[in-house]
Protein backbone atom coordinates (compact mmCIF):
# COMPACT_ATOMS: atom_id res chain seq x y z
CA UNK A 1 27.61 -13.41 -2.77
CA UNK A 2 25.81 -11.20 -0.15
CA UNK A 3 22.43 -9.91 -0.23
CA UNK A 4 20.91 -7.14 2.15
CA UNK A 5 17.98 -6.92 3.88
CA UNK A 6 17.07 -3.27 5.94
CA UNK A 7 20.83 -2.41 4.95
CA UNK A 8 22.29 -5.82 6.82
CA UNK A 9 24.79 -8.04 4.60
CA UNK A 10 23.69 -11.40 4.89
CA UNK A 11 24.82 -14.79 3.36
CA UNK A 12 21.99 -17.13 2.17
CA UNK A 13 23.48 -21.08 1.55
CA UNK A 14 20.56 -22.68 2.68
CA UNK A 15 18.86 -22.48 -0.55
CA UNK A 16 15.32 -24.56 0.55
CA UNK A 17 12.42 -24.34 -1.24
CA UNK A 18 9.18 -22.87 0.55
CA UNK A 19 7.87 -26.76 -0.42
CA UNK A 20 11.33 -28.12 1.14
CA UNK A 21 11.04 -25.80 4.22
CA UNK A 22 7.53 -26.83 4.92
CA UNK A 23 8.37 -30.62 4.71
CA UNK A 24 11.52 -30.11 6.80
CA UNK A 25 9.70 -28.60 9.46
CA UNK A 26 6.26 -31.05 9.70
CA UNK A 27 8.37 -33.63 10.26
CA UNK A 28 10.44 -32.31 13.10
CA UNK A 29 7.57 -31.06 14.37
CA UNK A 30 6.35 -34.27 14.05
CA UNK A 31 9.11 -36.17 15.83
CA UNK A 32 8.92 -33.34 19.13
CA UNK A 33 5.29 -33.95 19.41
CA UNK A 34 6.89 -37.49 20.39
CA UNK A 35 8.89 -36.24 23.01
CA UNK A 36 7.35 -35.51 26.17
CA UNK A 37 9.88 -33.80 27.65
CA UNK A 38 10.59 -30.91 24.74
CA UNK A 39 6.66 -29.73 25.50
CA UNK A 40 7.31 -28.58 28.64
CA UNK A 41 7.80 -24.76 28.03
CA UNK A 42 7.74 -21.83 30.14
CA UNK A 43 5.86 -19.94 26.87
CA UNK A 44 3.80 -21.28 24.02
CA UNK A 45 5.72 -21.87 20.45
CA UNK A 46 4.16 -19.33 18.00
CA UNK A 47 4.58 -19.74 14.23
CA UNK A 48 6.22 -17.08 12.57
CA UNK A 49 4.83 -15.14 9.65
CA UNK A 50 8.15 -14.02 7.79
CA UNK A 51 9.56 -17.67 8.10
CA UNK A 52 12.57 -17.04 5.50
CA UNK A 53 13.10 -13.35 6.65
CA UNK A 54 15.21 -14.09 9.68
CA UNK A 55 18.78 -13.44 9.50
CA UNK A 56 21.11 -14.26 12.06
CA UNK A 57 24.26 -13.11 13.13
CA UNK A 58 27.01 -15.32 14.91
CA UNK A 59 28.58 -13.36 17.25
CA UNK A 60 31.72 -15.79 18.02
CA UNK A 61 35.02 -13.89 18.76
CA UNK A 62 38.21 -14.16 15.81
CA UNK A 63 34.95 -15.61 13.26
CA UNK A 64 34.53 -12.49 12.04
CA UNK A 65 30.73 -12.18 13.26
CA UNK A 66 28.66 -13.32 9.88
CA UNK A 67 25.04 -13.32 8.95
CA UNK A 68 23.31 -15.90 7.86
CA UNK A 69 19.35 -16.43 6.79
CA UNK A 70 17.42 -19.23 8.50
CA UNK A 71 13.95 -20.08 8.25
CA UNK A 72 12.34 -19.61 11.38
CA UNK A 73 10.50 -22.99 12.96
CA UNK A 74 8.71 -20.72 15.58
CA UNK A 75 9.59 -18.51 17.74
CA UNK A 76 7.91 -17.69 21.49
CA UNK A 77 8.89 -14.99 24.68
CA UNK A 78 11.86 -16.87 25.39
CA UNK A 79 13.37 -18.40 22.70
CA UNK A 80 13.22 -20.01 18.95
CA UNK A 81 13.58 -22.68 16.58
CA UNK A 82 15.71 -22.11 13.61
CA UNK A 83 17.36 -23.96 10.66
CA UNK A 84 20.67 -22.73 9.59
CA UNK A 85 23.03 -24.16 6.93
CA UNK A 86 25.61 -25.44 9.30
CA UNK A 87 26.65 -26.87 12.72
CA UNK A 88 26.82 -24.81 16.16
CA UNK A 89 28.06 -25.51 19.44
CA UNK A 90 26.22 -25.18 22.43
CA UNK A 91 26.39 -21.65 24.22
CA UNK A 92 27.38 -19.98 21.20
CA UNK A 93 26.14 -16.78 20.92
CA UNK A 94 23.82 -15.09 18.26
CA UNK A 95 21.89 -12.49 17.15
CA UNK A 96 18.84 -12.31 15.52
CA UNK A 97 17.09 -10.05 13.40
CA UNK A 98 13.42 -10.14 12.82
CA UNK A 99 11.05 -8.24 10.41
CA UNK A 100 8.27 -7.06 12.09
CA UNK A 101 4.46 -6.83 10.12
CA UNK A 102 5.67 -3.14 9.83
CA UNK A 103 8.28 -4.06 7.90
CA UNK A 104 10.67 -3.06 10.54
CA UNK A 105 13.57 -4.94 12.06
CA UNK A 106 14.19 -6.38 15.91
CA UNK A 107 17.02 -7.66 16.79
CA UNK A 108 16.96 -10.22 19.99
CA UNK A 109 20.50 -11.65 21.26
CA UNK A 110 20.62 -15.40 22.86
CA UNK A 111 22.66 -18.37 23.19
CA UNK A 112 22.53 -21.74 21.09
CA UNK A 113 21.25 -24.56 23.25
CA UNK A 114 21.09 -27.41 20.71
CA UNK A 115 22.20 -28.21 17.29
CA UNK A 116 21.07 -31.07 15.71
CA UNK A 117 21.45 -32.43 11.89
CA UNK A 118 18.86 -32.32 9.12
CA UNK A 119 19.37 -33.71 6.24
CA UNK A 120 21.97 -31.81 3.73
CA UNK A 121 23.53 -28.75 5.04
CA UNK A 122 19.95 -28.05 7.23
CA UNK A 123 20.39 -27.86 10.95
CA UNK A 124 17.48 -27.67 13.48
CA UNK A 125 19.36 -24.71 16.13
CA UNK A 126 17.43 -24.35 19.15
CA UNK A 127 18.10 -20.59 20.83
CA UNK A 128 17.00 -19.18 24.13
CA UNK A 129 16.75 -15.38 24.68
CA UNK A 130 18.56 -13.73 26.90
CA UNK A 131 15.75 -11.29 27.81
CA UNK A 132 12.15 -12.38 26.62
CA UNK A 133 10.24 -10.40 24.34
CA UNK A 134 6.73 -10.44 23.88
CA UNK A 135 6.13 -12.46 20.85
CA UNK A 136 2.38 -12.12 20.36
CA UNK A 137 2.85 -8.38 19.86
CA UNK A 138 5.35 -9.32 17.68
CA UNK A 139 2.91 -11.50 15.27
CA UNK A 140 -0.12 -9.42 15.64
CA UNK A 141 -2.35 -9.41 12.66
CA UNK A 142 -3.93 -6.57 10.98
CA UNK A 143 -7.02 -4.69 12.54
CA UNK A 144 -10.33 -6.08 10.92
CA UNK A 145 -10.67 -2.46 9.34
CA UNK A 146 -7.42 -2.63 7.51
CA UNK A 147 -8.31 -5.47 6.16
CA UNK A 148 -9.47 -6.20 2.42
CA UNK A 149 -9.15 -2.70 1.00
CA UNK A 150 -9.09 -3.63 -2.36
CA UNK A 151 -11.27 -5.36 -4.33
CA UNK A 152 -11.39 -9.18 -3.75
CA UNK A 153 -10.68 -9.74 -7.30
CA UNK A 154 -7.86 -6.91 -7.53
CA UNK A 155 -4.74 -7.69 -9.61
CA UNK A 156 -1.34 -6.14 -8.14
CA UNK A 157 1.98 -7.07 -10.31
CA UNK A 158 5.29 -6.87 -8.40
CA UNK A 159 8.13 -6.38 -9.66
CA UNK A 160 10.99 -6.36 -7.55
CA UNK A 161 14.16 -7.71 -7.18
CA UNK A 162 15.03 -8.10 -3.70
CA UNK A 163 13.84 -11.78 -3.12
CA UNK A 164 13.04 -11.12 0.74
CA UNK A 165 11.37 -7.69 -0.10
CA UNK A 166 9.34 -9.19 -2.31
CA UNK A 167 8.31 -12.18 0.28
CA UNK A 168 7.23 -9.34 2.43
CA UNK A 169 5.56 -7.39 0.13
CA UNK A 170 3.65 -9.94 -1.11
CA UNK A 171 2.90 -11.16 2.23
CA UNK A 172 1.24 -7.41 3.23
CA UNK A 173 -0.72 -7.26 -0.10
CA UNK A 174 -2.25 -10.75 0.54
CA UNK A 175 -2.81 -9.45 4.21
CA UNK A 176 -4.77 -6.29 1.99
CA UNK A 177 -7.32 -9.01 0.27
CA UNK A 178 -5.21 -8.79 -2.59
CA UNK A 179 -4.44 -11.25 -5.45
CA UNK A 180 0.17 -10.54 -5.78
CA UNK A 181 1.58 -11.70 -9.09
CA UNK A 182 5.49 -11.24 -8.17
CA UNK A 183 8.27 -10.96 -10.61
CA UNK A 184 12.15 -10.41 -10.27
CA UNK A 185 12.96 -8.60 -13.13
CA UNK A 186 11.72 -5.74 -15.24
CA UNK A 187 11.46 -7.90 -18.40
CA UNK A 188 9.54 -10.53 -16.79
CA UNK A 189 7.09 -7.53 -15.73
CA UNK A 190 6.88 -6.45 -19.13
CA UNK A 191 6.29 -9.69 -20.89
CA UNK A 192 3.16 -10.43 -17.88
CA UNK A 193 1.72 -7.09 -18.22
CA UNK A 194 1.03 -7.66 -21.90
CA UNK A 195 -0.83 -11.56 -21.29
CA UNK A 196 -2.91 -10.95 -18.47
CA UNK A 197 -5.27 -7.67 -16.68
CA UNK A 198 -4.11 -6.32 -13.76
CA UNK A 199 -5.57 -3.56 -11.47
CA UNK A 200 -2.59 -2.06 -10.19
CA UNK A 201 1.62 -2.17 -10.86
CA UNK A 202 3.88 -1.76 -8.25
CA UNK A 203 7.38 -1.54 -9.93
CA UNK A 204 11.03 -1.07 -8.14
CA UNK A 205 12.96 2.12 -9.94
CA UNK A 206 15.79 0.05 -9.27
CA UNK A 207 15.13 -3.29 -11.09
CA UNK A 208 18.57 -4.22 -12.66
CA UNK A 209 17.76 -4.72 -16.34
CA UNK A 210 14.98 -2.17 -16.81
CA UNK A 211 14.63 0.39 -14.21
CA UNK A 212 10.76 0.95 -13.02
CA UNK A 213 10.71 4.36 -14.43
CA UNK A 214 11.75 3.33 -18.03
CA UNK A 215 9.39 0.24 -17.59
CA UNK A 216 6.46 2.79 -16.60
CA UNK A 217 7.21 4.77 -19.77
CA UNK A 218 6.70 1.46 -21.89
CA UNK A 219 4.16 0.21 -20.51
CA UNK A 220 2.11 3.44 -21.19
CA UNK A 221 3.93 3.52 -24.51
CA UNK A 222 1.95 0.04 -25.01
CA UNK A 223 -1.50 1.42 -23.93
CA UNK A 224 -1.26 0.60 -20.13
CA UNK A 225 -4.01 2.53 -18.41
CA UNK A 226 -3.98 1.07 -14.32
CA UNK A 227 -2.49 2.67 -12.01
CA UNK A 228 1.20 2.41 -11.42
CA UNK A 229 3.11 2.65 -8.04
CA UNK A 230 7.07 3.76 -8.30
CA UNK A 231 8.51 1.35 -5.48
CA UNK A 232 12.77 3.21 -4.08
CA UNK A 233 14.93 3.67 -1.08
CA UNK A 234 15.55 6.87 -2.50
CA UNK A 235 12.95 10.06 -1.83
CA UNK A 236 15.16 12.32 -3.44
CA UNK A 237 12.42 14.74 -4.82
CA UNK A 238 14.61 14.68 -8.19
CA UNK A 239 14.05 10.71 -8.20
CA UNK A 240 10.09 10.93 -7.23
CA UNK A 241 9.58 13.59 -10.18
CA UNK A 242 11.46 11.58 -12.46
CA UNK A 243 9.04 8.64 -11.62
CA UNK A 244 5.85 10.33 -11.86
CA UNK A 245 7.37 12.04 -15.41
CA UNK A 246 7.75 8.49 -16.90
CA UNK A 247 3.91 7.59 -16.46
CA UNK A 248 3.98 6.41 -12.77
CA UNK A 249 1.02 7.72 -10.61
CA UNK A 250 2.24 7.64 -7.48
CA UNK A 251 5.95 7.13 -5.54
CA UNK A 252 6.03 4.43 -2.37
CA UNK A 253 8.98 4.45 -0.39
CA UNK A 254 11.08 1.53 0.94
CA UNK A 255 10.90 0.24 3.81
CA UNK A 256 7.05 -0.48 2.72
CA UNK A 257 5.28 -1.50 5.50
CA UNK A 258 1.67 -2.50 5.97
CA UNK A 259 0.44 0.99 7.06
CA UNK A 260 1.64 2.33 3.68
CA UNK A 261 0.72 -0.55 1.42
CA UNK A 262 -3.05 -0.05 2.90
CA UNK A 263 -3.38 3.56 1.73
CA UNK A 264 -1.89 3.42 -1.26
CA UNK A 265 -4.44 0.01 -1.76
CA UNK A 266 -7.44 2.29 -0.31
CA UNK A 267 -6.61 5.07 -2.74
CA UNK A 268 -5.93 3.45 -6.36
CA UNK A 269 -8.06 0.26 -6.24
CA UNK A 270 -10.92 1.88 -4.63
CA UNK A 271 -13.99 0.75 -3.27
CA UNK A 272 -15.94 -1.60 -4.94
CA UNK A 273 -19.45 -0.15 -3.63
CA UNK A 274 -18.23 3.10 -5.56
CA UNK A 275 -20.20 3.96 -8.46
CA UNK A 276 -18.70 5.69 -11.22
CA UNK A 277 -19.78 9.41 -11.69
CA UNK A 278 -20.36 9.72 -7.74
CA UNK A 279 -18.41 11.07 -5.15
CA UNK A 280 -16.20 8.25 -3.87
CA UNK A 281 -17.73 6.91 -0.55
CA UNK A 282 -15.47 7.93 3.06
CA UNK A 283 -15.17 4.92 4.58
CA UNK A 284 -15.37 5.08 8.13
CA UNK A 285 -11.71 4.53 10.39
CA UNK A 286 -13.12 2.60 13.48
CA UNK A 287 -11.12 2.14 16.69
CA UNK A 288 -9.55 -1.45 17.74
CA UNK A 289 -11.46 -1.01 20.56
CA UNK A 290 -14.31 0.34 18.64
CA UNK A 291 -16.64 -3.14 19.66
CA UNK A 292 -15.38 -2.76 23.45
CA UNK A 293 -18.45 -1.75 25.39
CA UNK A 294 -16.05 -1.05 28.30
CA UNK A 295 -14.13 1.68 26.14
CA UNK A 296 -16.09 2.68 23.40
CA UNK A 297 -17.48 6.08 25.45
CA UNK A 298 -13.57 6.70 26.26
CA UNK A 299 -12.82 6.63 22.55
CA UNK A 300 -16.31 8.85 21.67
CA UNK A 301 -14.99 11.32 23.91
CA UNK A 302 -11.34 10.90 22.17
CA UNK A 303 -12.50 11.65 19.04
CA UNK A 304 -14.36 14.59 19.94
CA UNK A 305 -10.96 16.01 20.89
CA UNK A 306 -9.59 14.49 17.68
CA UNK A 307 -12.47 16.34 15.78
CA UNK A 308 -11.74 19.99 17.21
CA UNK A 309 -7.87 19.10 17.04
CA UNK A 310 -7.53 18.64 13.13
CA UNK A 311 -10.21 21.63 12.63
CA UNK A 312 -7.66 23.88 15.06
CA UNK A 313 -4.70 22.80 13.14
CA UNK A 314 -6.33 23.41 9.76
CA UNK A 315 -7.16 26.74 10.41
CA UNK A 316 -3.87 27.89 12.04
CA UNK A 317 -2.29 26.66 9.40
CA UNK A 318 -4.45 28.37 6.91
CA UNK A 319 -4.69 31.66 9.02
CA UNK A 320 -1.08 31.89 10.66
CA UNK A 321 1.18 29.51 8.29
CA UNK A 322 4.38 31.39 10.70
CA UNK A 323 3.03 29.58 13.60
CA UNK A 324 1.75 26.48 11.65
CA UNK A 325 4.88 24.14 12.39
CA UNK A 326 4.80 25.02 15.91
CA UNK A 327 1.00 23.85 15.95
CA UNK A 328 1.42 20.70 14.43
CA UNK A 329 4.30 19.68 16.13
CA UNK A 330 2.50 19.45 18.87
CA UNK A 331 -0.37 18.07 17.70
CA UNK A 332 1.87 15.18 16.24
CA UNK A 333 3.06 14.62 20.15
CA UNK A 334 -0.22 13.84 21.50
CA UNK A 335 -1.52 11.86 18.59
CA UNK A 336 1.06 9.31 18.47
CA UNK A 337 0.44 8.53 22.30
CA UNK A 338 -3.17 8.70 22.56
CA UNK A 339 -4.04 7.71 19.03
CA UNK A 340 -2.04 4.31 19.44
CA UNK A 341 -3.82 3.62 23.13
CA UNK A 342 -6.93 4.40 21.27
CA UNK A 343 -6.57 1.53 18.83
CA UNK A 344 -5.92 4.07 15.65
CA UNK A 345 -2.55 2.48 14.83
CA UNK A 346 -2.78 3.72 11.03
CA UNK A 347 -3.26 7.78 12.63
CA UNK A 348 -0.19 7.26 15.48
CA UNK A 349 2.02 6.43 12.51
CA UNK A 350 0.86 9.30 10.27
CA UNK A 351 1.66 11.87 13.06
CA UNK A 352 5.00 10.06 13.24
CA UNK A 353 5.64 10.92 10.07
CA UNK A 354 4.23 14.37 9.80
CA UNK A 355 6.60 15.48 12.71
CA UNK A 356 9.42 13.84 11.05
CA UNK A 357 8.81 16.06 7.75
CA UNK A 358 7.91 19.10 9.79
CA UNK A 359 11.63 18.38 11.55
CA UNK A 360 13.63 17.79 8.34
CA UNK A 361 11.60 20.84 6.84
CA UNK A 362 9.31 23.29 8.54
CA UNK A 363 7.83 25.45 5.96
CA UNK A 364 4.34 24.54 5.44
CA UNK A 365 4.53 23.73 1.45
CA UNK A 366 7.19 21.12 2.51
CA UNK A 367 4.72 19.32 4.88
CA UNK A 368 1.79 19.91 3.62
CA UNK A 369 0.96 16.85 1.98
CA UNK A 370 1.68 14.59 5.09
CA UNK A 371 -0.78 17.01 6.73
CA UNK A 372 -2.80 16.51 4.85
CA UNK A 373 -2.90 12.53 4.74
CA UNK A 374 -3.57 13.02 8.79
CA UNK A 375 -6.02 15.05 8.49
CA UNK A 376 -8.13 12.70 6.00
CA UNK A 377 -7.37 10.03 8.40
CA UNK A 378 -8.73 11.76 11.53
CA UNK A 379 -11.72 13.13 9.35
CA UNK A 380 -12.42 9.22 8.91
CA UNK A 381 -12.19 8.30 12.38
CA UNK A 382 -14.21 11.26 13.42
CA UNK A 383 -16.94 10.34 10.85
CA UNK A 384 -18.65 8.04 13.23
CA UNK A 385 -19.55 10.88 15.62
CA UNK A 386 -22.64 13.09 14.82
CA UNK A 387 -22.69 15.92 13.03
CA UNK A 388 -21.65 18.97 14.96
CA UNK A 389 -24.60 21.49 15.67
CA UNK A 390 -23.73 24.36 12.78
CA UNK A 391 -23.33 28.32 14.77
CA UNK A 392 -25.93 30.66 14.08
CA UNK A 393 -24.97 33.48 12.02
């Protein structure tokens, strides 16, 4: 049976246990730590987040080129430590896939260099690269300010059925300061939801014994207030209106990556300094490089360009909607350049998307929402600066 992963086929014998693959791997960590001669690297081993998210492919002429997934050991610039459910021979080649903390896939080809037994059908593969990639970027954690956007003590059911998109997801919501509770089935979600208080649901439309849209309609049958978050590969608008008909308050689309998980955390859970009745507190969008005393009056004077870039756009758009597209596919070029060397990660991949829905549709109703998503985002950022001096008259 074959399962997919970013739309890749993949076959998955190893069957280990996260408690198996942890035990596996101590202990042949253990017994390299005893051998001298392994430690001498030209790059630092680096443990992997997404251990049992790696697929590989064997690229072997007349084998008909399968994919397999391993559970990374580590993984560094040149090379990596695998274990796959059978035997290679030296030199053969591979290919591997990685999921990024974006939820996106790299693939990096290399050659096997070792293959040794494990126990059962577990081999330990050693692979090196055949160009080196910069693993650190690779596993680079969340900025501090995306961190913890939720509540400590929020609540998020999962329900999804994909087991390695629901390793991932998890992974990103407990990267969020959030407490996952992760099912596989929309009966399992149903029977949870009714024995224990949760802040949010996040539900996959395509579950395979209820779908999330008849599960949302239940559940607010049953009296379910939270919010709840329709989880599909498909943004058909059809399929988004059908979701938010059934009682779902908002749609997320698949891939989810981190970026998306954070807003949608940041908008439904809220902040727990807000008091009810009041205007929702702003919180501020600071720079990575915000605590840099070297850069911070570089990204000052960035965001005063930021500041008088959104207002520009805003009013074109509002005074000259024919030239709006135009406008903001502009502004969309610079921001994802400077806005990434700036340290506002979350703001480069906004623009992304804004000039990918102003290219698939340019009338200003179509993109309007992404727009305006930006345009909170850059008002966040630009909150830090002082208030701007108001014209006379």
């Amino acid at each position: 049976m074959h399962d997919s992963l970013h739309g890749i086929a993949y076959l998955d014998l190893l069957k280990l246990t996260p408690v198996q693959q942890e035990s596996i791997i101590r202990q042949l960590d253990a017994e390299e730590a005893d051998q001298p001669g392994r430690s001498k690297r030209r790059s630092p081993r680096l443990s992997y987040p997404f251990r049992d998210g790696t697929l590989m492919t064997v690229l072997e002429r007349g084998h008909g080129q399968p994919t397999y997934r391993v559970v990374m050991r580590n993984i560094s610039d040149h090379g990596a430590g695998v274990l796959h459910c059978g035997f290679l021979h030296r030199m053969t080649p591979v290919r591997l896939t990685l999921v990024t903390e974006d939820n996106e896939t790299l693939q990096v080809r290399g050659t096997v260099q070792r293959c040794g037994f494990v126990k059962g059908k577990v081999h330990d593969v050693g692979i090196a690269f055949d160009q080196p990639i910069a693993a650190r970027s690779l596993l680079a954690m969340e900025a501090e300010e995306e961190m913890g956007v939720g509540a400590p003590a929020s609540r998020v059911l999962l329900a999804e059925d994909a087991p390695l998109q629901r390793r991932l997801t998890s992974y990103f919501l407990q990267k969020l300061g959030v407490e996952p509770h992760v099912v596989g089935s929309g009966r399992e979600a149903l029977t949870l939801s009714t024995k224990q208080p949760f802040d949010m649901l996040m539900l996959g439309l395509d579950l395979p014994d209820i779908p999330g849209d008849r599960l949302a309609a239940r559940m607010r049958k049953n009296g379910l207030t939270v919010p709840i978050i329709a989880l599909s590969v498909d943004e058909d608008e059809s399929c988004v209106a059908e979701a938010i008909q059934a009682g779902c308050d908002a749609f997320l689309a698949k891939p989810i990556t981190r970026t998306k998980l954070a807003d949608v955390m940041e908008r439904w859970l809220g902040d727990p300094d807000d008091e009810p009745g009041k205007e929702p507190r702003v919180k501020p969008l600071y720079s990575e490089l915000w605590d840099d005393p070297y850069a911070h009056a570089m990204v000052r004077e960035f965001l005063e360009w930021l500041r008088d870039e959104t207002a520009e756009v805003r009013r074109v758009h509002a005074s000259r909607p024919g030239e709006a597209a135009a406008r903001v596919r502009a502004m969309c070029g610079e921001m994802r350049l400077t806005c990434a060397s700036m340290g506002y990660p979350r703001i480069a991949q906004a623009a992304q998307e804004l000039a990918q829905c102003v290219e698939d549709d340019g009338r200003p109703e179509a993109y309007r929402p992404s727009l305006t998503h930006l345009c909170e985002l850059c008002d966040r950022a630009c909150g830090v600066l002082p208030p701007q001096p108001e014209t006379p008259g």
